[in-house]
N, C-alpha and C. Protein backbone atom coordinates (compact mmCIF):
# COMPACT_ATOMS: atom_id res chain seq x y z
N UNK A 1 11.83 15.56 -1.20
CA UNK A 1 10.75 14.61 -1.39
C UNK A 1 10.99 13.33 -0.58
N UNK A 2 11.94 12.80 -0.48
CA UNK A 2 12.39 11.70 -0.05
C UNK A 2 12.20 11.64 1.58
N UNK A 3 12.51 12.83 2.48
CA UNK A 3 12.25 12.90 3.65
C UNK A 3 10.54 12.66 3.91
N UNK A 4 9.77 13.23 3.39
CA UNK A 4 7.99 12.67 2.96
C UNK A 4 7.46 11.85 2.89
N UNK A 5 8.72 10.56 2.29
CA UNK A 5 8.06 9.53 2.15
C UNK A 5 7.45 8.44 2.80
N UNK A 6 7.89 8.67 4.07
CA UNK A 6 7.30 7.97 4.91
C UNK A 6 5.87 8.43 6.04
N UNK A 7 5.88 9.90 5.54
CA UNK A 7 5.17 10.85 5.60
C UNK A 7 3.46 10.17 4.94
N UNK A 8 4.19 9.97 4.11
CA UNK A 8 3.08 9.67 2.20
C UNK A 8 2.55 8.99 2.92
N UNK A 9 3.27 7.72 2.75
CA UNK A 9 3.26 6.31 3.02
C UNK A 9 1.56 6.43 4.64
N UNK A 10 2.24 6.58 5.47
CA UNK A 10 1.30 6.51 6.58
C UNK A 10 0.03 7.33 5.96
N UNK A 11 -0.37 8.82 5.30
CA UNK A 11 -1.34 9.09 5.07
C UNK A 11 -2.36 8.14 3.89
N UNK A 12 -1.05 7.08 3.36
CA UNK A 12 -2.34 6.79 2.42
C UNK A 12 -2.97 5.33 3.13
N UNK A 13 -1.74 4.85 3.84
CA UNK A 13 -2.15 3.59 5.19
C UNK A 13 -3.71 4.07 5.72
N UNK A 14 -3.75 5.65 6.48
CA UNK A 14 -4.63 6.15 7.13
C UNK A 14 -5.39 6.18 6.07
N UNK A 15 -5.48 6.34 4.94
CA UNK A 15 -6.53 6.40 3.61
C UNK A 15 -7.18 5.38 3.65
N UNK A 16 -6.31 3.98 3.62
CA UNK A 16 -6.82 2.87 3.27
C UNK A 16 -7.91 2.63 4.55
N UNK A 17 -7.11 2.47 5.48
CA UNK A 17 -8.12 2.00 6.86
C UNK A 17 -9.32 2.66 6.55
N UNK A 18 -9.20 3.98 6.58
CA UNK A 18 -10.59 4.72 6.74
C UNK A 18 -11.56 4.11 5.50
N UNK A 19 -11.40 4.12 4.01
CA UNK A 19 -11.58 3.67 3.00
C UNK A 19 -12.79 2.09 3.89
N UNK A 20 -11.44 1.04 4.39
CA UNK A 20 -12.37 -0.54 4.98
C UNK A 20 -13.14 0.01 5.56
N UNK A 21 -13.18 1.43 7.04
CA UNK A 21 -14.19 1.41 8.15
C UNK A 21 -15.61 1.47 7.05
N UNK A 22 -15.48 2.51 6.23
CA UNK A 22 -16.44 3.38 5.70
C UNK A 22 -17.22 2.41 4.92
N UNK A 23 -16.68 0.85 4.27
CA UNK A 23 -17.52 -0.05 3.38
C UNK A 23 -17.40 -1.02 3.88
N UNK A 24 -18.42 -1.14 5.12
CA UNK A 24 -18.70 -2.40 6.04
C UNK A 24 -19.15 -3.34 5.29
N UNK A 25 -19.73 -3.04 3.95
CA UNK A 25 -20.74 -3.96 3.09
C UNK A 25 -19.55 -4.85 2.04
N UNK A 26 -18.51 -4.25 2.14
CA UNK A 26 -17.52 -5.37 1.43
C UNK A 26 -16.84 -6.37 2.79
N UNK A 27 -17.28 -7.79 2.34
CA UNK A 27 -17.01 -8.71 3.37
C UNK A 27 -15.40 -8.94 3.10
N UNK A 28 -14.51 -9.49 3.98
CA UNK A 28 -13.30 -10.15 4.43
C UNK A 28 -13.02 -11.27 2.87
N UNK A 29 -14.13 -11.94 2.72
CA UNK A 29 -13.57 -13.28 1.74
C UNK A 29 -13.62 -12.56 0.39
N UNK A 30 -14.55 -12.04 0.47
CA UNK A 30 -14.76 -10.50 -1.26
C UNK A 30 -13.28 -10.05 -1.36
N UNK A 31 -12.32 -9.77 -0.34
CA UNK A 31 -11.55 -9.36 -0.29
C UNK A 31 -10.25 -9.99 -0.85
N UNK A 32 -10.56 -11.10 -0.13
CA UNK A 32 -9.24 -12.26 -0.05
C UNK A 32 -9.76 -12.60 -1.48
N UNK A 33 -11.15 -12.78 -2.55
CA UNK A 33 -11.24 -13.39 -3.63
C UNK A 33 -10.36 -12.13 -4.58
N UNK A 34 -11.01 -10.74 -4.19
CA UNK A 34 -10.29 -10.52 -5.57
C UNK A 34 -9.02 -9.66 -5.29
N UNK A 35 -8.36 -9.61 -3.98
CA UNK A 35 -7.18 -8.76 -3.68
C UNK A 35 -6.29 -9.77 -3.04
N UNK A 36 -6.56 -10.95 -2.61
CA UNK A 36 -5.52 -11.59 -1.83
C UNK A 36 -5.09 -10.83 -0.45
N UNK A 37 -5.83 -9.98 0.15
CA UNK A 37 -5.45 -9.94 1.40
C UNK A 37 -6.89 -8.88 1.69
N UNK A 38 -7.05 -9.16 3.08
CA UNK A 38 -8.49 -8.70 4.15
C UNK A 38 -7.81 -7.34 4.95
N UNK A 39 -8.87 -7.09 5.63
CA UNK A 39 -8.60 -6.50 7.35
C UNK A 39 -7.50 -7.12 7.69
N UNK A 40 -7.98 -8.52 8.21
CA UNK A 40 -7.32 -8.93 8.98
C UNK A 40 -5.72 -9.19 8.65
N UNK A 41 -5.74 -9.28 7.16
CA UNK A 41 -3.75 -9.62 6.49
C UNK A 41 -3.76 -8.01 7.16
N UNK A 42 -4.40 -7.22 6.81
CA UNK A 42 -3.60 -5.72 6.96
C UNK A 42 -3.07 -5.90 8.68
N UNK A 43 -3.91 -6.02 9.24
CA UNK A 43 -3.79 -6.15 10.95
C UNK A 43 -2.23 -6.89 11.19
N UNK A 44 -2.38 -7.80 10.72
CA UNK A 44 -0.91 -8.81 11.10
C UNK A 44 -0.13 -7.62 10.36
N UNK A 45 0.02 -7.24 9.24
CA UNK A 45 0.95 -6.75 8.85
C UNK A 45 1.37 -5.52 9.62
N UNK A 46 0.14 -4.42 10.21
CA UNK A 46 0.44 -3.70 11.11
C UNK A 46 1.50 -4.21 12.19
N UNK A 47 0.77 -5.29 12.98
CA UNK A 47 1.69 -5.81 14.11
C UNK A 47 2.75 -6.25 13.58
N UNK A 48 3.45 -6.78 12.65
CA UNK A 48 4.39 -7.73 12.42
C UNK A 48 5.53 -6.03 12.01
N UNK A 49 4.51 -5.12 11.84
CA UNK A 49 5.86 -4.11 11.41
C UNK A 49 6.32 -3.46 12.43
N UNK A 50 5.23 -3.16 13.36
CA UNK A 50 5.42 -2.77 14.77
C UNK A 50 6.70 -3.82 15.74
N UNK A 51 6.86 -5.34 15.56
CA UNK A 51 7.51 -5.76 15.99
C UNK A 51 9.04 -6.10 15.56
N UNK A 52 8.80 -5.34 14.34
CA UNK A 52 10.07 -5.41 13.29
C UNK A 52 10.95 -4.48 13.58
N UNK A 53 10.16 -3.32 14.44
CA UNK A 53 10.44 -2.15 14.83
C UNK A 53 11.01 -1.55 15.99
N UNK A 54 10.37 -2.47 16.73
CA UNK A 54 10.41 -2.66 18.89
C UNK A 54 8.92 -2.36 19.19
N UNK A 55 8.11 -2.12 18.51
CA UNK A 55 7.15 -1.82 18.73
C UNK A 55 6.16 -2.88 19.93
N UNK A 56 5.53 -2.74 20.62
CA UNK A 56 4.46 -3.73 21.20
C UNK A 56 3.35 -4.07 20.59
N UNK A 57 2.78 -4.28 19.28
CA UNK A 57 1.22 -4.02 19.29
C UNK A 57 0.62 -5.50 18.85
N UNK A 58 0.04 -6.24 19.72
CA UNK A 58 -0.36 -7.19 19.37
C UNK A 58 -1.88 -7.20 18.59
N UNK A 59 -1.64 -8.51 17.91
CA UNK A 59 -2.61 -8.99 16.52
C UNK A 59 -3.87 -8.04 17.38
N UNK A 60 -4.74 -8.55 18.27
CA UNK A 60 -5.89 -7.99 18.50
C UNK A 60 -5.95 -6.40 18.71
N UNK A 61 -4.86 -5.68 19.16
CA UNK A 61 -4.72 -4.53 18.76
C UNK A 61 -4.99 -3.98 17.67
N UNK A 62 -3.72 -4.57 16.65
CA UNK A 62 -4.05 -3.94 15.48
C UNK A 62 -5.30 -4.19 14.85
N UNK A 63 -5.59 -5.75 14.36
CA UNK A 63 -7.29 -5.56 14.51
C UNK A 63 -8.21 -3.92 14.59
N UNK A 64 -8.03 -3.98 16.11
CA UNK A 64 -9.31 -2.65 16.60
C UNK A 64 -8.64 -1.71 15.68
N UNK A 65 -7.08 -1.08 15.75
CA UNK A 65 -6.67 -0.32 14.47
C UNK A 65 -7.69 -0.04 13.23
N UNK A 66 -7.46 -0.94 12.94
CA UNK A 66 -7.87 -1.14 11.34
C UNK A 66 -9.27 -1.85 11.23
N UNK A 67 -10.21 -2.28 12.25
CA UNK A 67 -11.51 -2.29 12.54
C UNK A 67 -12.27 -0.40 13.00
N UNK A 68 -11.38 -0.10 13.64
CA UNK A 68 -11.80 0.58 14.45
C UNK A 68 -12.80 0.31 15.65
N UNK A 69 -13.05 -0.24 15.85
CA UNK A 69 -13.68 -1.31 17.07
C UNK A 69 -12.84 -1.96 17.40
N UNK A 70 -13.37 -3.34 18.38
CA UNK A 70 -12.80 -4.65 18.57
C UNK A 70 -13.21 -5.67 17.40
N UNK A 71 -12.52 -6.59 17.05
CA UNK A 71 -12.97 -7.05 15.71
C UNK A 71 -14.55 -7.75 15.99
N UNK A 72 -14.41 -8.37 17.54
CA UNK A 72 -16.08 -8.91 17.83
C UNK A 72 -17.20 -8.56 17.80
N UNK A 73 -16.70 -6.85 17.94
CA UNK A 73 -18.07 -5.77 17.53
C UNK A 73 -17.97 -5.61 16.39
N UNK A 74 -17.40 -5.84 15.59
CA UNK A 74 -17.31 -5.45 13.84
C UNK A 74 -18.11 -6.42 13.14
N UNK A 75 -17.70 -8.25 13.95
CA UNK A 75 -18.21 -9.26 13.64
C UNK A 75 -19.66 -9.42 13.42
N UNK A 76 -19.77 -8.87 14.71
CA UNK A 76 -21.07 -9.14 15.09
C UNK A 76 -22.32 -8.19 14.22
N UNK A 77 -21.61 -6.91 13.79
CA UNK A 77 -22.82 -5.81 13.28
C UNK A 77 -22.88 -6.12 11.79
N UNK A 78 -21.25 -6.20 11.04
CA UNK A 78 -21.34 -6.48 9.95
C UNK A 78 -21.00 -7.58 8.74
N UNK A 79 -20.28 -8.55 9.60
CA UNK A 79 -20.23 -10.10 8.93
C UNK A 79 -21.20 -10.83 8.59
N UNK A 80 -21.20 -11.15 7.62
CA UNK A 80 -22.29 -12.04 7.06
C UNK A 80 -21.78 -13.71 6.68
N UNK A 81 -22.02 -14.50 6.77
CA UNK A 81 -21.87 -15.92 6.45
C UNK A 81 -21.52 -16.10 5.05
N UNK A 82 -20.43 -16.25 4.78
CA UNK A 82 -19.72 -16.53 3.52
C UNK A 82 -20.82 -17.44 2.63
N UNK A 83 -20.89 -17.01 1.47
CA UNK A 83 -21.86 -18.11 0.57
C UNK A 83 -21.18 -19.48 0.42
N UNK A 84 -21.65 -20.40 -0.25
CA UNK A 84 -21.88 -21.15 -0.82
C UNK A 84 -20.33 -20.94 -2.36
N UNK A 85 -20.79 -20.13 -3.37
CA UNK A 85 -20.31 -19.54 -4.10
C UNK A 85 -19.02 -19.11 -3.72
N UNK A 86 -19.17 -18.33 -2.46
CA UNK A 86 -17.78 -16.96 -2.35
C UNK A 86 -16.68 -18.15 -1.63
N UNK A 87 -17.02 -19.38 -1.15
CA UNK A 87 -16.25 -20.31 -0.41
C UNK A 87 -15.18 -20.99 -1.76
N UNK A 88 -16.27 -21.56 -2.53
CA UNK A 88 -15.56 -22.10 -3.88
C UNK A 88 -14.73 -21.27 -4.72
N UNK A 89 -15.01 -19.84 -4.40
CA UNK A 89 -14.21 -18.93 -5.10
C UNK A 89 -13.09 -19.24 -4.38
N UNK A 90 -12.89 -18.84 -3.24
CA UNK A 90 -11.84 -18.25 -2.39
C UNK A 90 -11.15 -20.00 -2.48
N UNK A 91 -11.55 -21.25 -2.54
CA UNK A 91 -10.66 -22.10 -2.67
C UNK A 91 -9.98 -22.17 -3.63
N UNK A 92 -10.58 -21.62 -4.81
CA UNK A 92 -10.56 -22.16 -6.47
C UNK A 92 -8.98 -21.17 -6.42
N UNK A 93 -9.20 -20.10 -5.55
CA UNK A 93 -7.90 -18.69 -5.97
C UNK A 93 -6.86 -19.82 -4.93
N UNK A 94 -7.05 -20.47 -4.03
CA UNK A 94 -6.06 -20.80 -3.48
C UNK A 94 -5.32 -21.91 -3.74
N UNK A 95 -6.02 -22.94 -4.46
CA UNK A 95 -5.50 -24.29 -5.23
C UNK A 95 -4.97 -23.13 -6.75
N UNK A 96 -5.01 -22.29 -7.09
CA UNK A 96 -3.78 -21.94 -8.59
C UNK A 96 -2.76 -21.34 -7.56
N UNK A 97 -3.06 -20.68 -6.82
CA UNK A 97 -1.82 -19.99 -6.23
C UNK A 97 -0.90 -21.03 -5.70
N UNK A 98 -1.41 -22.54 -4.95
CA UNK A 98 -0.40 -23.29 -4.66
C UNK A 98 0.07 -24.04 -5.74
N UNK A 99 -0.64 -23.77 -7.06
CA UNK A 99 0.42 -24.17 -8.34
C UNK A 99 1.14 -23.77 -9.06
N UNK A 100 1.09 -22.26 -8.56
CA UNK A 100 2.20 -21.65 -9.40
C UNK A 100 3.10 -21.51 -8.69
């Protein structure tokens, strides 16, 4: 089992990505309000493991990764302008987190 696990690991990575391509209708800040991390945390984290590794893959790379596009074509078809609401959320989560 143990030889697998890194096996696992990448198919459920490939789960997840596919999972973001497939629900363009959940925005980036929806994300960051109720999971603490987006696309885009996943992207850095791609690259930052790739470079942990020897790997080459820079931020805008991984991006298209885990966009599957370039993120500017992703931007452009399915970003919507953060509310009003989803802004105050996403501060409200980030002023407790810098108090605990």
């Amino acid at each position: 089992m143990q030889d697998k696990t890194i096996e696992f690991e990448a198919a459920a990575f490939r789960r997840l990505v596919e999972h973001l391509r497939l629900h363009t209708e959940v925005q980036n800040i929806e994300l960051m309000i109720l999971a603490d991390f987006c696309r885009n945390c996943l992207a850095k984290w791609y690259a930052a493991a790739a470079a942990d590794r020897g790997g080459d893959v820079t931020y805008e790379q991984a991006r298209e990764i885990v966009y599957g596009m370039p993120y500017s074509e992703w931007k452009e078809r399915y970003q919507t302008e953060a509310t009003a609401e989803q802004l105050a959320a996403y501060d409200a989560k980030q002023k407790a987190k810098a108090q605990s």
